[in-house]
C-alpha atoms as a PDB file:
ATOM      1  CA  UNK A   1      14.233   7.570  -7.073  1.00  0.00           C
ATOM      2  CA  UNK A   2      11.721   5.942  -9.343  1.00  0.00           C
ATOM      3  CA  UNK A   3      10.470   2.157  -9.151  1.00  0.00           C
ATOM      4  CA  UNK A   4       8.370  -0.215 -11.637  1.00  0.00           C
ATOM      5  CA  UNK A   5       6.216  -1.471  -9.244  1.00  0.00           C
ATOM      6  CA  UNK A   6       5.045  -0.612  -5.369  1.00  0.00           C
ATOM      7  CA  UNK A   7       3.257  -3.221  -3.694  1.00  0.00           C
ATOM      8  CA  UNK A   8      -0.400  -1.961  -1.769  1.00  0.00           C
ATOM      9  CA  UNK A   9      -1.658  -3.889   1.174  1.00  0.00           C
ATOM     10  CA  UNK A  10      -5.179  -3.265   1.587  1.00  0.00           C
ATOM     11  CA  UNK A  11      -8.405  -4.469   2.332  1.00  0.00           C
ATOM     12  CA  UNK A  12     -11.508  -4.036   0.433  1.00  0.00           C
ATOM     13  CA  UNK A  13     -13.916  -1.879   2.606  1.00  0.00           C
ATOM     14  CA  UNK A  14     -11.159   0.670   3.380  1.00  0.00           C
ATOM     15  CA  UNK A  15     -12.587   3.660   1.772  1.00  0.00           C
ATOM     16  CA  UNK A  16      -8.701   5.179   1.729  1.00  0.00           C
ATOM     17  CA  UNK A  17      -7.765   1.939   0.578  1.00  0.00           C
ATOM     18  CA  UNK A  18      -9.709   2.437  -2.704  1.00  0.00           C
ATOM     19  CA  UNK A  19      -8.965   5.835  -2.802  1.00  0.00           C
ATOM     20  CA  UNK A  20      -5.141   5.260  -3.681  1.00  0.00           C
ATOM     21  CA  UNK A  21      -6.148   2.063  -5.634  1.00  0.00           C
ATOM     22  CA  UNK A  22      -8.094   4.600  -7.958  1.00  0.00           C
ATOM     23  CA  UNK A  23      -5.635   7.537  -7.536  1.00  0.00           C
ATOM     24  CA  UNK A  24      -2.851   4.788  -8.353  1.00  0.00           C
ATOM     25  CA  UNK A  25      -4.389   3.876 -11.665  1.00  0.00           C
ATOM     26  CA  UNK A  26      -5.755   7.142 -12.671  1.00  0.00           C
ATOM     27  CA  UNK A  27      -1.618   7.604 -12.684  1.00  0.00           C
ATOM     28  CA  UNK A  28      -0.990   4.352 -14.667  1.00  0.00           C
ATOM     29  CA  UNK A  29       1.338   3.599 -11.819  1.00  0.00           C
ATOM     30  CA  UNK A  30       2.607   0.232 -12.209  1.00  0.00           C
ATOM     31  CA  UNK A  31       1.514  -1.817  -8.742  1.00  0.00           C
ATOM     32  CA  UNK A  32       0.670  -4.855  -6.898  1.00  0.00           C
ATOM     33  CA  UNK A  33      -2.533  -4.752  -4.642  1.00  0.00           C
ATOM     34  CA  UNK A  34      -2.784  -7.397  -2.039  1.00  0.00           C
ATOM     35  CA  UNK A  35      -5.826  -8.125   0.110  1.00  0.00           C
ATOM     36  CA  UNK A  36      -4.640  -8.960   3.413  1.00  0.00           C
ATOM     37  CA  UNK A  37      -8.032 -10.168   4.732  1.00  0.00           C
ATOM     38  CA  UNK A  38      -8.062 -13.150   2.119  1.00  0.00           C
ATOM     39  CA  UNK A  39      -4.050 -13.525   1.300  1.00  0.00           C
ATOM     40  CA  UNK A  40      -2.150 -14.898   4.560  1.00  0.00           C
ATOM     41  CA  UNK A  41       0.887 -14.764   2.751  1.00  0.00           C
ATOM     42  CA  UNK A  42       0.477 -10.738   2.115  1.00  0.00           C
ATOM     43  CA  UNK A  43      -0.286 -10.072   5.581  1.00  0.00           C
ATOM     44  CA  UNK A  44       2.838 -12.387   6.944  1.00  0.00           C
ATOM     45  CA  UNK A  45       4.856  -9.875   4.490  1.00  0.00           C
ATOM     46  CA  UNK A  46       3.294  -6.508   5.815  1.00  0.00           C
ATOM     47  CA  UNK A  47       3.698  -7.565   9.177  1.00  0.00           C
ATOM     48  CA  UNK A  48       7.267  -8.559   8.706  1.00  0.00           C
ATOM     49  CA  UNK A  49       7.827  -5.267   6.864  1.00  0.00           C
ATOM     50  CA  UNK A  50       6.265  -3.297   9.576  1.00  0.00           C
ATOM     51  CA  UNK A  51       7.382  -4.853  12.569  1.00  0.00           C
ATOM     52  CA  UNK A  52       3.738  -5.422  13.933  1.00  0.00           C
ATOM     53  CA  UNK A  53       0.348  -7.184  13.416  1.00  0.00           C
ATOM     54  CA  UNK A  54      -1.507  -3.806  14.018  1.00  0.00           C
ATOM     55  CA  UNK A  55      -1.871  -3.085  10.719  1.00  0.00           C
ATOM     56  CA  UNK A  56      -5.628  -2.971  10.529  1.00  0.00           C
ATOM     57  CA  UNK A  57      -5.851   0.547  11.872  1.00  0.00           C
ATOM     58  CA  UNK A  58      -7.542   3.001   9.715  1.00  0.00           C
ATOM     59  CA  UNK A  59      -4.871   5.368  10.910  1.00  0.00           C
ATOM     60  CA  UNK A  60      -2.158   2.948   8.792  1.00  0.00           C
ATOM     61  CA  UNK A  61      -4.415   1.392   5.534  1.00  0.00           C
ATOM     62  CA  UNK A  62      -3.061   0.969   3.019  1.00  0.00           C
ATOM     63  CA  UNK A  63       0.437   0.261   3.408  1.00  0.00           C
ATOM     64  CA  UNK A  64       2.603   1.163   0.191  1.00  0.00           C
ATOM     65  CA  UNK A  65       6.091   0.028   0.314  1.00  0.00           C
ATOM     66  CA  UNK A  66       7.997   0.938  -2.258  1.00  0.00           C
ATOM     67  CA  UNK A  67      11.698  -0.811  -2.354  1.00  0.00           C
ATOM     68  CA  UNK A  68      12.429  -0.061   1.532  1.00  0.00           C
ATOM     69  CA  UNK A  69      10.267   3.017   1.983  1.00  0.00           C
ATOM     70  CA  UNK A  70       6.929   2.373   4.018  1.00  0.00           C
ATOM     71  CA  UNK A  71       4.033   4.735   3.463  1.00  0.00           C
ATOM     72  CA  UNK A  72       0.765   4.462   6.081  1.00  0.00           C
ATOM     73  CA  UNK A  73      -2.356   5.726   4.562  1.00  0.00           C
ATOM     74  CA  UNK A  74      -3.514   7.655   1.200  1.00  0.00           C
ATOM     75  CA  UNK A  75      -0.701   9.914   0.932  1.00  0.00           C
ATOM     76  CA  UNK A  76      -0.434  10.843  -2.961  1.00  0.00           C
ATOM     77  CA  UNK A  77       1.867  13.620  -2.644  1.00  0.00           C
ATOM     78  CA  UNK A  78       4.476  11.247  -0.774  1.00  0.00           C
ATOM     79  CA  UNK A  79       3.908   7.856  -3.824  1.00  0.00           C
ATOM     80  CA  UNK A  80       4.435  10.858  -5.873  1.00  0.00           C
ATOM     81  CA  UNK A  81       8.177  11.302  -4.800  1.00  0.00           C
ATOM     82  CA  UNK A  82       8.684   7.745  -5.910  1.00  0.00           C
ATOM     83  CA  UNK A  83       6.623   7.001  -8.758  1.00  0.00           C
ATOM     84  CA  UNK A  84       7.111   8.479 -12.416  1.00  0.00           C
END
């Protein structure tokens, strides 16, 4: 399974969080990054997605969803499976 584009819900002074951002474009992925400190919309979506508004942990950031496949964290090898 392969997909144009994953959507990343982040924030900016998660250190994993910019960890996949750079991983993510090292790969020339093709993704959306939203900030869900300064976009209410993005974090309505992520909590909706995820069922609840704990999604601040460090144990969770960032969130990759990719079509209906949630990802906590900066797990490359798992993106991998999904991206081309």
């Amino acid at each position: 399974m392969t997909t144009d584009k994953l959507k990343v819900f982040c924030t900016p002074f998660c250190p994993k969080c910019n960890d996949l951002l750079a991983y993510l474009n090292k790969r020339k992925v093709n993704y959306v990054s939203y900030d869900i400190d300064k976009d209410d919309d993005a974090r309505k979506e992520v909590i909706r997605i995820v069922g609840t508004d704990d999604i601040e942990s460090p144990d969770k950031l960032p969130i990759v969803v990719i079509g209906d496949k949630v990802i906590y964290g900066c797990d490359n090898k798992e993106i991998d499976k999904y991206v081309t």
